[in-house]
Every structure is written in structure tokens, then in C-alpha cells.
Protein backbone atom coordinates (compact mmCIF):
# COMPACT_ATOMS: atom_id res chain seq x y z
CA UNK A 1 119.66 -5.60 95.39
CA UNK A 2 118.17 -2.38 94.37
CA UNK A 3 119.50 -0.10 91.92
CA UNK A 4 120.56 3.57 92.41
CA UNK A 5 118.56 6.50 90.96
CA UNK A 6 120.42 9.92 91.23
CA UNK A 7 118.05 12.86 90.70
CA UNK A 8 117.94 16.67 91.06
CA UNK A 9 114.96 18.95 92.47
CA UNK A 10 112.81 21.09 90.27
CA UNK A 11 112.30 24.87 91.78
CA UNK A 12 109.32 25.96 90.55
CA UNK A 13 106.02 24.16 89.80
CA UNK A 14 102.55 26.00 89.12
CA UNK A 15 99.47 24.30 89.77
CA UNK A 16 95.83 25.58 89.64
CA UNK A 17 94.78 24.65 93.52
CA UNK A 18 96.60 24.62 97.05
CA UNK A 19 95.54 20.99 96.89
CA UNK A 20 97.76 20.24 93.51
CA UNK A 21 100.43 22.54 94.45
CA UNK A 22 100.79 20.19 97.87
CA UNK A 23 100.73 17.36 95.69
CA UNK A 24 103.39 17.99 92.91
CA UNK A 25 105.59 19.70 95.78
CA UNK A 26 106.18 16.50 97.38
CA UNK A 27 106.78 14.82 94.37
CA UNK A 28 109.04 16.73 92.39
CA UNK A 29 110.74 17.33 95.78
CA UNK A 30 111.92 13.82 95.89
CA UNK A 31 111.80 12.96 92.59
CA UNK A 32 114.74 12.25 90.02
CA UNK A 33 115.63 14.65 87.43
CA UNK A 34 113.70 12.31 85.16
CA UNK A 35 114.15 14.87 81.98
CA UNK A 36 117.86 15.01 81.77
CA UNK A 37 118.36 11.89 81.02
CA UNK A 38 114.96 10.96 79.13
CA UNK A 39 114.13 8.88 75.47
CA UNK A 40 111.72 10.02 74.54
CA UNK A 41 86.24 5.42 78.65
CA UNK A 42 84.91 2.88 79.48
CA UNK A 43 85.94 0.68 82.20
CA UNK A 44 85.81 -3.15 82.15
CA UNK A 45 84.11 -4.71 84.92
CA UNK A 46 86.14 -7.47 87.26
CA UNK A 47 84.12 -10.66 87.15
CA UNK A 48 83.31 -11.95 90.80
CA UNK A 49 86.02 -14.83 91.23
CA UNK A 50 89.49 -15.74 89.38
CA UNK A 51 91.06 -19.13 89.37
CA UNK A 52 92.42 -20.25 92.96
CA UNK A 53 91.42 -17.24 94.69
CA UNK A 54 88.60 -16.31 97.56
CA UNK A 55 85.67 -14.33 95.98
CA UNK A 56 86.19 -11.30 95.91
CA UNK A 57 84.12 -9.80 99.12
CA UNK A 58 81.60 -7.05 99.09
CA UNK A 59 82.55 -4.95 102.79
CA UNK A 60 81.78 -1.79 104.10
CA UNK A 61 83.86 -1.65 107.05
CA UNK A 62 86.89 0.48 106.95
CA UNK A 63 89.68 -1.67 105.64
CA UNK A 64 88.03 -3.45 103.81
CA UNK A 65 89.59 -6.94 104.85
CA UNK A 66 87.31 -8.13 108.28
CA UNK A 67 85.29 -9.99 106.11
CA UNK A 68 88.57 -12.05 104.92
CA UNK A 69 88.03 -15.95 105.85
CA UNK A 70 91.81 -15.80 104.80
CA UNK A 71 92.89 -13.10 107.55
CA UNK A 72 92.94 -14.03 110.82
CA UNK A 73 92.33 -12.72 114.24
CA UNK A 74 96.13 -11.48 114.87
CA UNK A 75 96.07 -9.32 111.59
CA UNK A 76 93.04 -7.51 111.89
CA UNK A 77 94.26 -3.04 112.80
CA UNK A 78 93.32 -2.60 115.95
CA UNK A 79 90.94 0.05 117.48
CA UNK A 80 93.26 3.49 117.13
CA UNK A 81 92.45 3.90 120.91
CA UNK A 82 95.54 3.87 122.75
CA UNK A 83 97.39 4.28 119.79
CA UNK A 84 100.38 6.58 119.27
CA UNK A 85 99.64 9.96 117.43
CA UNK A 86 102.31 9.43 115.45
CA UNK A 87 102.49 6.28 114.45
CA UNK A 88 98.47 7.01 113.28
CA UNK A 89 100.01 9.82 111.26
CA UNK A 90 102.56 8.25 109.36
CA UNK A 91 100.34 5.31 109.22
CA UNK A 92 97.26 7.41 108.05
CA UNK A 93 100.13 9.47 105.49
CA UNK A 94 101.11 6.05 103.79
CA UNK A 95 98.04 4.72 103.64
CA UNK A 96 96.91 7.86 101.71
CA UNK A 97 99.66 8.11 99.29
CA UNK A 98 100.71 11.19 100.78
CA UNK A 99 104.20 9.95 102.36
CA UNK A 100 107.11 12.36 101.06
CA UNK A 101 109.36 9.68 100.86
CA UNK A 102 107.18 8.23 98.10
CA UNK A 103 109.51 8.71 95.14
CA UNK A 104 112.76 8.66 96.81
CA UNK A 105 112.66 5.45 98.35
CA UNK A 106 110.40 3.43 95.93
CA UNK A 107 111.78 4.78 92.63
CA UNK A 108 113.50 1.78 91.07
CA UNK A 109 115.00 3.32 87.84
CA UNK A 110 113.31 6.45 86.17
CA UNK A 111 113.93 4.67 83.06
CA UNK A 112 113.38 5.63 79.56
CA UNK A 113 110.86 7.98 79.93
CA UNK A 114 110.34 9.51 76.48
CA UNK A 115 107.16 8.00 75.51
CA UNK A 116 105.46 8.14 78.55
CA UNK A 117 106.33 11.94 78.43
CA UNK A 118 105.08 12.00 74.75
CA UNK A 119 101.76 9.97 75.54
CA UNK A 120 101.21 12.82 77.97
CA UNK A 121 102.10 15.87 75.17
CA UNK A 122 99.66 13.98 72.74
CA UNK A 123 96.59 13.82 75.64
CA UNK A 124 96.65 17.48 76.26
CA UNK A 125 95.50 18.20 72.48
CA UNK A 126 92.52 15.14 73.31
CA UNK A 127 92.48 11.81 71.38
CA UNK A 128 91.75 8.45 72.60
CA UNK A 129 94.64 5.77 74.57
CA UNK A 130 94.13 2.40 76.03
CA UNK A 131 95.76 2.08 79.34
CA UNK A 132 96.61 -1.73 80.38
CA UNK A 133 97.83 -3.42 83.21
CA UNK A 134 99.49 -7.20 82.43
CA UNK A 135 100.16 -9.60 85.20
CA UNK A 136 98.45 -11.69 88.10
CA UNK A 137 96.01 -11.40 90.70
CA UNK A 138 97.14 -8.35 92.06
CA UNK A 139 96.87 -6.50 88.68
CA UNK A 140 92.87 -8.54 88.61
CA UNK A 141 92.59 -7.14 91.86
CA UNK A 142 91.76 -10.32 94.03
CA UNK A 143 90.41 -9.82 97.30
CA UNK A 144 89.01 -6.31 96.70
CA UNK A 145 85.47 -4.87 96.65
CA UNK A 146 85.38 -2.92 94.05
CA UNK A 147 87.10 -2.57 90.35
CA UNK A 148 88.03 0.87 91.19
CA UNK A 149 90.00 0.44 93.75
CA UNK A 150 92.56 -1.61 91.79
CA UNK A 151 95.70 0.35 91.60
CA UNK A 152 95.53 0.46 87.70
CA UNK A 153 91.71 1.90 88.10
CA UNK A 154 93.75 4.79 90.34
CA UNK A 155 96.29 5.74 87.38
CA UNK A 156 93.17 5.67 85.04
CA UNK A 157 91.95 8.01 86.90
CA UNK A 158 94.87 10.30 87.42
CA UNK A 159 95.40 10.47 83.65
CA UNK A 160 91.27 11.92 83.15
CA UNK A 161 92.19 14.55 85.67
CA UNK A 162 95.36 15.88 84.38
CA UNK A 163 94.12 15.46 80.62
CA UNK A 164 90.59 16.31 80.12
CA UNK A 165 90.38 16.29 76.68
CA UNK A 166 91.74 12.96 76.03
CA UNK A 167 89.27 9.93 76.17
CA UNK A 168 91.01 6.92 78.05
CA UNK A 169 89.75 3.33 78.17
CA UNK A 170 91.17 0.80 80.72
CA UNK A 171 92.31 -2.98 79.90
CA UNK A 172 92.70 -5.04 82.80
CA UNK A 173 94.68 -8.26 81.65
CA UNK A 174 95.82 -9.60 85.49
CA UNK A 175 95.07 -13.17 85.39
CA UNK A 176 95.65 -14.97 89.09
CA UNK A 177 98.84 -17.03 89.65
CA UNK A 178 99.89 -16.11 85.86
CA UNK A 179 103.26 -16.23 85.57
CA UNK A 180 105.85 -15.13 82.95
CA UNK A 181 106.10 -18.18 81.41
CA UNK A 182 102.39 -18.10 80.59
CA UNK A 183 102.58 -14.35 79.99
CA UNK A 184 104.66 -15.20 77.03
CA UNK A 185 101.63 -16.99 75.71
CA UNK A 186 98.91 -15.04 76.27
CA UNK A 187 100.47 -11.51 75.26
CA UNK A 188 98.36 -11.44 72.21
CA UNK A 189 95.40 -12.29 72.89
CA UNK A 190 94.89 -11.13 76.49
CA UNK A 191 96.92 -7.35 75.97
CA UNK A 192 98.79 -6.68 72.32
CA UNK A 193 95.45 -6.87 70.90
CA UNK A 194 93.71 -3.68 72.11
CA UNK A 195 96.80 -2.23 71.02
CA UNK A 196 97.43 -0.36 74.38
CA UNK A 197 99.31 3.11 74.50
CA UNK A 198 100.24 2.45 77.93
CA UNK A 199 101.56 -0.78 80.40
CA UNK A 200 101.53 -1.04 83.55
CA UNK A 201 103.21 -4.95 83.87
CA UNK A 202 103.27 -6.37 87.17
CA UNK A 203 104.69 -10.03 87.92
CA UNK A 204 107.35 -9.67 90.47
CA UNK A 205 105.21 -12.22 92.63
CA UNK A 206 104.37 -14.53 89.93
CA UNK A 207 108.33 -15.87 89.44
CA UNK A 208 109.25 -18.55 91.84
CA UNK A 209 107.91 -21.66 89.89
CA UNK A 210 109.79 -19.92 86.41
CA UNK A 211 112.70 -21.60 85.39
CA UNK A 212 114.47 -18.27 83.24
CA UNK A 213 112.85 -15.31 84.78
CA UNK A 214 115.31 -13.29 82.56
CA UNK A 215 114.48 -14.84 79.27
CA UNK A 216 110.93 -15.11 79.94
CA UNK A 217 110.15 -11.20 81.32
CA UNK A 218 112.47 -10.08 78.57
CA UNK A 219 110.07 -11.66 75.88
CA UNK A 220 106.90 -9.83 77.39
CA UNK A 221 108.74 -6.02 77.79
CA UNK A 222 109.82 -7.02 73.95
CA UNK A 223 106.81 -7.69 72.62
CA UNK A 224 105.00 -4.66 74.48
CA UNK A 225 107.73 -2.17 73.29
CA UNK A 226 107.65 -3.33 70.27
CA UNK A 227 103.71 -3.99 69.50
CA UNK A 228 101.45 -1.41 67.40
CA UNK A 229 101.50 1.80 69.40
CA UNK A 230 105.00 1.90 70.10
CA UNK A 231 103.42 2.00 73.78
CA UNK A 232 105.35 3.16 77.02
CA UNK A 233 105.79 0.90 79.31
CA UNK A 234 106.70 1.00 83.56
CA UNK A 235 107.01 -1.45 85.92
CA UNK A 236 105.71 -2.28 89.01
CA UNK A 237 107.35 -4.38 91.73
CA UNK A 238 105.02 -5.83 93.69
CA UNK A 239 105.81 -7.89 97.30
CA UNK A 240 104.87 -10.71 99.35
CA UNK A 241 105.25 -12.08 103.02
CA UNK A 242 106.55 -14.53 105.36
CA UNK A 243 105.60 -15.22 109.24
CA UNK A 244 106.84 -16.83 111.89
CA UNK A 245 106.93 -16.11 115.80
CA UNK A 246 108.27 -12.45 115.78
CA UNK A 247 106.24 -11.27 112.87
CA UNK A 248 106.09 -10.84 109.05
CA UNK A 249 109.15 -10.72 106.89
CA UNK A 250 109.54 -10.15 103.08
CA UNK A 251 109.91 -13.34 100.87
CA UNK A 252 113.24 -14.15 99.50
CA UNK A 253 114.27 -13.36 96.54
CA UNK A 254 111.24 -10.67 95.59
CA UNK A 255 111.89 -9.00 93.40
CA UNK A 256 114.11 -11.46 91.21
CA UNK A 257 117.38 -11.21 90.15
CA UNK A 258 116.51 -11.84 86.70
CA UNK A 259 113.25 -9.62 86.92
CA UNK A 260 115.62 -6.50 87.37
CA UNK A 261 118.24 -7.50 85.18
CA UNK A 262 115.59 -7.37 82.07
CA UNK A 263 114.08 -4.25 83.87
CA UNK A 264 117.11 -2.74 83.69
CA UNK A 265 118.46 -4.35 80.03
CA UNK A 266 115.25 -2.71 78.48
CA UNK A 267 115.31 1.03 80.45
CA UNK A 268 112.07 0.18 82.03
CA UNK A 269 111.18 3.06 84.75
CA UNK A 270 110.30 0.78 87.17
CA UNK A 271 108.66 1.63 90.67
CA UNK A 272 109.47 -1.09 93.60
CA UNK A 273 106.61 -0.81 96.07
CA UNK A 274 108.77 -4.19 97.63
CA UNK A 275 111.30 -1.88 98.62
CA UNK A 276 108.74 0.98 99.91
CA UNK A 277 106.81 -1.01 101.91
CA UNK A 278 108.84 -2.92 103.73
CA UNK A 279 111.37 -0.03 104.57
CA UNK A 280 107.61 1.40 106.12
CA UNK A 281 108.01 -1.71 108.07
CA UNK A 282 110.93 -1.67 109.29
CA UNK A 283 111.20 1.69 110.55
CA UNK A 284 107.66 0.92 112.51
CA UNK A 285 105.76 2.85 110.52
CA UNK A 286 103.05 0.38 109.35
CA UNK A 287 102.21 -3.31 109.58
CA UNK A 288 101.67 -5.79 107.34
CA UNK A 289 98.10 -6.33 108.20
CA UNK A 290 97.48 -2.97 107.20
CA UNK A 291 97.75 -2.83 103.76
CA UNK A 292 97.21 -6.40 102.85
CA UNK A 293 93.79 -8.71 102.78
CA UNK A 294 96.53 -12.07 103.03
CA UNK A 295 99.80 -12.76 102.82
CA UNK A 296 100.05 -11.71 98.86
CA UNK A 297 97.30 -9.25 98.16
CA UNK A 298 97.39 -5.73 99.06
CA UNK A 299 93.57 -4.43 99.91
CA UNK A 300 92.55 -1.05 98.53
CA UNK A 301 95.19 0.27 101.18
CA UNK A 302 97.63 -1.52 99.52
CA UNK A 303 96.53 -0.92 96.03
CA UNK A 304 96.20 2.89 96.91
CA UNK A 305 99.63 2.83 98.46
CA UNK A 306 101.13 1.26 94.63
CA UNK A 307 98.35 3.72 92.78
CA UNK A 308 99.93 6.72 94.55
CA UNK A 309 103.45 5.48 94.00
CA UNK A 310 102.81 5.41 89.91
CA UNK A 311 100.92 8.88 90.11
CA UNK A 312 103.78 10.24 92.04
CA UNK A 313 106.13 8.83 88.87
CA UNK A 314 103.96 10.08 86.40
CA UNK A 315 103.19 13.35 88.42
CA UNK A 316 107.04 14.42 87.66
CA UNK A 317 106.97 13.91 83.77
CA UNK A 318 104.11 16.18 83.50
CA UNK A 319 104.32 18.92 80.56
CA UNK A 320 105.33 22.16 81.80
CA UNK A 321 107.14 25.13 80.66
CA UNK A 322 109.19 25.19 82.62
CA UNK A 323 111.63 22.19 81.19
CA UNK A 324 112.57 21.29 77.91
CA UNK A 325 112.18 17.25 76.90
CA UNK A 326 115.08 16.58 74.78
CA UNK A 327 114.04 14.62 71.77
CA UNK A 328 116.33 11.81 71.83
CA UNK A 329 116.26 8.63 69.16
CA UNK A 330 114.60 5.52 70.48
CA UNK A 331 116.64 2.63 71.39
CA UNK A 332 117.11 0.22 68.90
CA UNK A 333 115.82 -3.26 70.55
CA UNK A 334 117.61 -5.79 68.53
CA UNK A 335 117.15 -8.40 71.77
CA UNK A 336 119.25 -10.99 71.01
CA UNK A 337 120.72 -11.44 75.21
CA UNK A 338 118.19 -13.23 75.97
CA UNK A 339 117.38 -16.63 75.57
CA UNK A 340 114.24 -16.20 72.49
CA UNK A 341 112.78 -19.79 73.08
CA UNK A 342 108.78 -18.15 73.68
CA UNK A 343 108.97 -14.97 71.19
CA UNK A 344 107.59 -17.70 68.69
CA UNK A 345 103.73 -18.79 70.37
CA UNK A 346 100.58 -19.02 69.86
CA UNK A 347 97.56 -19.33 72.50
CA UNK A 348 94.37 -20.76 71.49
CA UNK A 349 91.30 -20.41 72.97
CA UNK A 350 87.66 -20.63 72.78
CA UNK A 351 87.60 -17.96 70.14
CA UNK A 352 89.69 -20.17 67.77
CA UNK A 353 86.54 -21.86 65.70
CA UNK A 354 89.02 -25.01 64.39
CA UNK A 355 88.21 -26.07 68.88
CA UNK A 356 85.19 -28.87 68.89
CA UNK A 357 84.81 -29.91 72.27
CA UNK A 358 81.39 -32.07 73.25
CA UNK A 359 78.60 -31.79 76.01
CA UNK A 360 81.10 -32.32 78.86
CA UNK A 361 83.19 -29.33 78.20
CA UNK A 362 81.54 -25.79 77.95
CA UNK A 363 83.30 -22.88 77.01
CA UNK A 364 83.25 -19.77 79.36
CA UNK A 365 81.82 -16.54 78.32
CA UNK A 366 84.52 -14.15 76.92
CA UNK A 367 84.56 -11.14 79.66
CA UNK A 368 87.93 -11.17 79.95
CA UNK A 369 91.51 -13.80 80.03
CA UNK A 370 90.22 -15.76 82.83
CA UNK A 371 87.09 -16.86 80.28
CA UNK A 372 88.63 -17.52 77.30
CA UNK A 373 88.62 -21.26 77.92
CA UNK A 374 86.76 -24.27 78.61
CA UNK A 375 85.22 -25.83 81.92
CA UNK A 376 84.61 -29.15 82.79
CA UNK A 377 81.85 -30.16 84.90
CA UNK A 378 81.49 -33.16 87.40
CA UNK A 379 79.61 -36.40 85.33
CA UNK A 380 80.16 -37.58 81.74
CA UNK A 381 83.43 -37.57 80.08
CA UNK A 382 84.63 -34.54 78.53
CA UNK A 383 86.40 -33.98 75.08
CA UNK A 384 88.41 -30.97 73.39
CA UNK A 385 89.78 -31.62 70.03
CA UNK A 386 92.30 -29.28 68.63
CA UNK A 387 94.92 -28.63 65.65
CA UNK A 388 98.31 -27.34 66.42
CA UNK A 389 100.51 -27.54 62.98
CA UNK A 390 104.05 -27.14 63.03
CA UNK A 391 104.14 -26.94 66.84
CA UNK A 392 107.75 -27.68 69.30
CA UNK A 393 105.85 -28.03 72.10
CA UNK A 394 102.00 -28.35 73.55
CA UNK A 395 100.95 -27.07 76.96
CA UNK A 396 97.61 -26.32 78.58
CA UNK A 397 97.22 -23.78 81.21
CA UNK A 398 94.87 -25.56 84.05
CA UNK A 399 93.15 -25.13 87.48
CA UNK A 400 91.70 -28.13 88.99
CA UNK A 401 89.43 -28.11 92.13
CA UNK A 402 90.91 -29.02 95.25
CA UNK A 403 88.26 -32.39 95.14
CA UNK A 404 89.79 -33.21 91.58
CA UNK A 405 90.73 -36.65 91.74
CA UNK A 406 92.25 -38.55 88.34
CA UNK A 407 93.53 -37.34 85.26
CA UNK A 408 93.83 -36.03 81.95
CA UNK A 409 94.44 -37.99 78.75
CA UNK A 410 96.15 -36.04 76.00
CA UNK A 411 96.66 -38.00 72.63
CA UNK A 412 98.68 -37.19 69.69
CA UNK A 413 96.13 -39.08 67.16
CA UNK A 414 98.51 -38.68 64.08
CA UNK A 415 101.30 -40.04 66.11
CA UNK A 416 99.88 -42.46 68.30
CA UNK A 417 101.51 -40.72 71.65
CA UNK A 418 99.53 -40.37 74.99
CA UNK A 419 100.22 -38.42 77.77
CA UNK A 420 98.57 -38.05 81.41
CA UNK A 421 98.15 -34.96 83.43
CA UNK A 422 97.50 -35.69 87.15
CA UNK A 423 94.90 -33.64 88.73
CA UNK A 424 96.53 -34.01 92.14
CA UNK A 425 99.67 -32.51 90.61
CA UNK A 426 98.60 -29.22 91.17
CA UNK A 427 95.88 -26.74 93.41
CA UNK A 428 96.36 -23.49 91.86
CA UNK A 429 96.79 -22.77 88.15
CA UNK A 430 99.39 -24.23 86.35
CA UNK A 431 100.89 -24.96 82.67
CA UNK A 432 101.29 -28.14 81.62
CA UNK A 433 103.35 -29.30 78.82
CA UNK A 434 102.79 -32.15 77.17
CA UNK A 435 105.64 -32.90 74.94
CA UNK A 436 103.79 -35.00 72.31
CA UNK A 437 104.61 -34.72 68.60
CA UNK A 438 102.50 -34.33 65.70
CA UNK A 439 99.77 -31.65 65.08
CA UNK A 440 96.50 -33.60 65.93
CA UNK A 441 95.13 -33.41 69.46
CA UNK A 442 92.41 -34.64 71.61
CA UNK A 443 92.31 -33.96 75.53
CA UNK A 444 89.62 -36.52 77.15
CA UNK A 445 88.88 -36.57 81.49
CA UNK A 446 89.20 -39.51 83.40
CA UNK A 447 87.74 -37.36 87.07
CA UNK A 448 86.07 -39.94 89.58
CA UNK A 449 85.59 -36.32 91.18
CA UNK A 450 85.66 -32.98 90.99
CA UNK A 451 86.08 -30.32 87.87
CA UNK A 452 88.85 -28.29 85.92
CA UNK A 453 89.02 -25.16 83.96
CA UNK A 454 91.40 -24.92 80.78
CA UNK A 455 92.18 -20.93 80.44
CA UNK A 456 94.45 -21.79 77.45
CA UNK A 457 96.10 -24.32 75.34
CA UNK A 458 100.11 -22.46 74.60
CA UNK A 459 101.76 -23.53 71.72
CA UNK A 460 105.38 -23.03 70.97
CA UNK A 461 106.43 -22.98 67.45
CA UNK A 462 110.49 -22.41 67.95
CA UNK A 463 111.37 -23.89 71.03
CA UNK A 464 114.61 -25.79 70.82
């Protein structure tokens, strides 16, 4: 179910080039009256490999994805020989960002667009903003070859060109197979404290295994709206595929019922690349295969494809004299809809000096959320000790390897409760709770074989 964004055309737009005068054109020709109904660097380096995904490949060829060992023969794009002209063109046109039905079909909701408009009024005069993207894999940019071709790099980059003066630095806080759930724990430490100014949040894929999407999503666009800066915030709905016999087909239930209703209960603008791509698709004019490296993660076509969708978005709230931004009070967010069981959390990690852990577990170097933890190594026993006063409820965000075989002994050493995590419970990362009382912990391994990572240990203080 998609929701319905009415929208008029804006006449006149001046540009300095032919080449920006093309570009705003097709934008603003498609795109939503966004102002009449309107509320008002350095760049991090990806590390090489996130938890349960390929490494990341280093190609040259031109789609980036023949070097895949996840993409088979059947999906690799085909020689253009023989081709049709103009399914090349329209291919070649989406591929580029430079579609015209970019905005009309893929915006969502235009939202409440008042701060992102005001972000943009303040970066004309110069100053400095943090732009952030919070999610999963596809906001890490798994599978790619480069940092800058993530599709949060691409909206860094539009924002330097339009405003000069300004100084932006990026945040990338995409952690691989993180979903809501464990968004709701590691909103502080992994995003809310570089006190962004803008948030790109992208989890539309990262839902299935979430028990209240709604509740859950809600809590993270709370806490962002709500944080230091006062930051705007959009949306991004990202996609993922099926295949059988006849071909690929979009996932059920992408993006979630729940995901939209809190899109739409907080006045997110939200873009739904979901609903672009796949009506691309279905009209025949692109394939899966080219835009994606598997069955989840776009490759730098893909990311370019949801990088021009956002600059298309932000393209139309650009500053001009020609239109007035009404200055309009901000919404009061006094979120009480939702259910508020995670707005109370805390998420330690290796930076928390009250952690002892011994030989056996060594604690990753702090580039960025996915090495924040501790890793266990194959031999010896491992131990983490840890304090978690007043806590509800214990959990500990894990990835085992796929040769992992035993468990995990947590104990509860001022209440004299045990509980067991089974390696083979699990293949990609996952948050386990351990429901143990008391405020005294020690994790120990029992592996015959194989390792684990812990990216996190999430404690709930008001669960009920």
C-alpha cells in the first residue's frame, strides 16, 4: 500500500549551467508542491567486511558485480549487442538517475519538510553539519567497491555542490542485518552522538524477524527528531527480491505495514525506491540483475539509482526566490501511540571501562558500530564480565561463524541464574535476550569450534 502525494509544478527555475537547468527541470517537473504544505569534511572510511556479509570486492569492470561469488551466471547484463535501443536508453536513463519519472513515482510522502528546508537556508551562509545515514548493510554499503559510491556518499556530495560554503562531514552508522529492534539500542552510541543535522534512516529490509515494527521504528524517528540538533530527518525505502522459474519478484510485505504507519504518524518525507524500482520492472524497463550485486544489495547502480532519488527530493526544497517557505510551528511529538517499551536502553560496549574480559576475548578496534565489541577466537575459553544495574532485560547482539559449534553460558552471579545461547541458533547476526535477573554478569564460551563476535550487549531499563 503506498500513500498518495498530490503536488503542483513550479514555472520558473534559474540555474547557472544548461547541465543544472536539465537537472532541476525534471525534478521540479514531477515533483510535489513540497512548500505549500511544509513545517518547517571528512569522510569515514568503510572497513573491508561487516558481519555475515561477502567482502566487499575491489572490480573494475563495468557493473561492478562479475566478481560476485554470490551472483550467478543467469544475472550477469548481457553484452548490449543485439539489444534494443530503447530498452538501453531507459535502462542507461535509470541507471543514471536521470529518469523523469524519478519523483513522481518514488515520492512516498513529501513530509514535513521544514527543517530540511532550513538546514539548507543555514548552509548557504557556511557553517559546519553532520550528515548520517542509520540502518543495515545497504546504508554500510555491502558488496560495493568503494565508500563513495554508497548512496549516502552521493547526497554528501550533492549538499558540497549546492552549498559551498558550508563544511559537511559524513557519519555512516549502517550496521549489516541490524534491525529496528537493535536500532533502538544502539541509537546513541552508533548516531545521536555526533549529534547529526541530517538522517537519512534506512531499514525497510531489516523488519521481518521484528515482532512490533511500529513500536520499534517509532522509537528510532523519536529519538532522532528529538536529539540535540533538532535534525531533519527522510526516509528511505529500500527493497528486496524473490525468484523462481519466470523471474524475480518483490518480497512480501516490503515495505511494512507498520514501517509506513510510523513514517506517516511522524511526517517523515519518505522516498520508496521499492516502489520505483520495481514499477521499472514491470514495465520492462530494467532487470533485477542490473542494479543489484544479490538478491538484497543494490551495486553502485543501485545505490546511484536511491542517491539520485534523494537528490531529486532535496533538489525541489532548494532556496530560491522565487517561493516563499511559510514558517510554520513544529509539531509537538508527545509520542505516546506507540508502544514505549525500548525508549528506556542502554548499549554497552568496549568503550564502557566497568567491561573486563580475559585473553580469550579481544576487543575490536573502534572504526565504526561494527567494532565496538568483542571477538572471540578459536582455543581457550573466553570471559566478559559486565554490570548492568537496575536492568528489565539483558540481550547481546551476536554473529557466530557458520563452523560455530556449542554455546554460550550467561550467569547472573548475584542471583545464581544461568542461561545458554546456542551457536547453531543462528548464521547471521542476531540479539539475544537473556532474561536473567539481577545486575551482575559474566558471559563464558563453551565452542568445540569455531568463533563469535559480540557487537553489543542492549540493556533495557523499562521494559514491562
Amino acid at each position: 500500500m503506498f500513500l498518495k502525494s498530490k503536488f503542483k509544478f513550479n514555472n520558473i527555475v534559474k540555474a547557472g549551467s544548461i547541465r543544472k537547468i536539465v537537472i532541476v527541470l525534471i525534478a521540479l517537473s514531477s515533483c510535489a508542491s513540497l512548500y505549500s504544505n511544509s513545517y518547517a569534511s571528512s569522510v569515514e572510511i568503510m572497513p573491508a567486511q561487516g558481519p555475515g556479509e561477502a567482502t566487499i570486492p575491489q572490480v573494475d569492470d563495468l557493473y561492478g558485480i562479475l566478481n560476485n561469488p554470490d551472483f550467478d551466471n543467469q544475472n550477469t547484463i548481457p553484452s548490449s549487442i543485439g539489444e534494443d535501443p530503447e530498452f538501453v536508453k531507459r535502462r542507461n536513463a535509470i541507471l543514471s538517475g536521470s529518469d523523469q519519472d524519478i519523483i513522481s513515482i518514488a515520492l512516498e510522502s513529501g513530509g514535513n519538510n521544514t527543517r530540511l528546508i532550513n538546514l539548507m537556508k543555514r548552509a548557504q551562509n557556511g557553517g559546519e553539519y553532520t550528515i548520517a545515514c542509520y540502518g543495515g548493510s545497504i546504508s554500510y554499503g555491502a558488496m560495493l567497491g568503494h565508500e563513495y559510491e554508497r548512496f549516502g556518499e552521493i547526497v554528501l556530495e550533492w549538499f558540497r555542490a549546492n552549498f559551498p560554503r558550508a563544511h559537511f562531514k559524513y557519519v555512516n552508522s549502517g550496521m549489516g542485518a541490524s534491525n529496528t529492534e537493535m536500532g533502538c539500542y544502539r541509537i546513541e552510541r552508533d548516531l545521536l552522538i555526533y549529534k547529526p543535522d541530517f538522517v537519512i534512516v534506512d531499514f525497510a529490509v531489516n523488519t521481518s524477524n521484528v515482532e512490533d515494527v511500529y513500536g520499534t521504528y517509532s522509537t528510532i524517528l523519536y529519538k532522532i527528531l528529538n536529539s540535540a540538533k533538532k535534525p531533519a530527518v527522510c526516509a528511505i525505502n529500500f527493497t528486496y527480491a524473490y525468484k523462481n522459474g519466470e523471474g524475480y519478484y518483490p518480497a512480501p510485505n516490503v515495505p511494512s505495514s507498520g514501517l509506513l504507519r510510523a513514517q506517516t504518524y511522524f511526517n517523515i518525507p519518505t522516498i520508496n525506491y521499492h516502489k520505483y524500482v520495481w514499477t521499472k520492472i514491470m514495465a520492462g524497463e530494467i532487470r533485477w540483475p542490473d542494479f543489484n550485486a544479490d538478491y538484497i544489495h543494490p551495486n553502485k547502480f543501485g545505490h546511484n539509482i536511491a542517491g539520485s532519488l534523494l537528490k531529486a527530493y532535496l533538489q525541489c526544497l532548494l532556496p530560491n526566490d522565487q517561493v516563499e517557505v511559510a514558517q510554520v510551528p513544529e509539531i509537538n511529538y508527545d509520542w505516546l501511540v506507540a508502544t514505549s517499551k525500548f525508549m528506556e536502553v542502554g548499549y554497552i560496549t568496549n568503550e564502557d571501562s566497568t567491561v573486563s574480559y580475559n585473553e580469550n576475548m579481544k576487543a575490536s578496534s573502534n572504526l565504526d558500530c561494527y567494532h565496538r565489541g568483542w571477538e572471540f577466537k578459536e582455543g581457550g575459553d573466553g570471559e566478559l564480565v559486565f554490570s548492568a544495574p537496575n536492568q528489565k532485560r539483558v540481550g547481546f547482539i551476536i554473529l557466530f561463524t557458520p563452523n560455530a559449534r556449542g554455546y554460550l553460558q550467561v550467569d547472573s552471579t548475584d542471583q545464581g541464574q544461568t542461561m545458554y545461547i546456542n551457536s547453531e541458533e543462528s548464521d547471521v547476526l542476531k540479539l539475544f535476550y537473556t532474561n536473567l535477573s539481577g545486575e551482575h554478569f559474566k558471559l563464558t564460551t563453551h565452542l568445540s569450534s569455531g568463533s563469535f563476535k559480540i557487537f553489543g550487549i542492549c540493556i533495557n531499563y523499562g521494559e514491562q
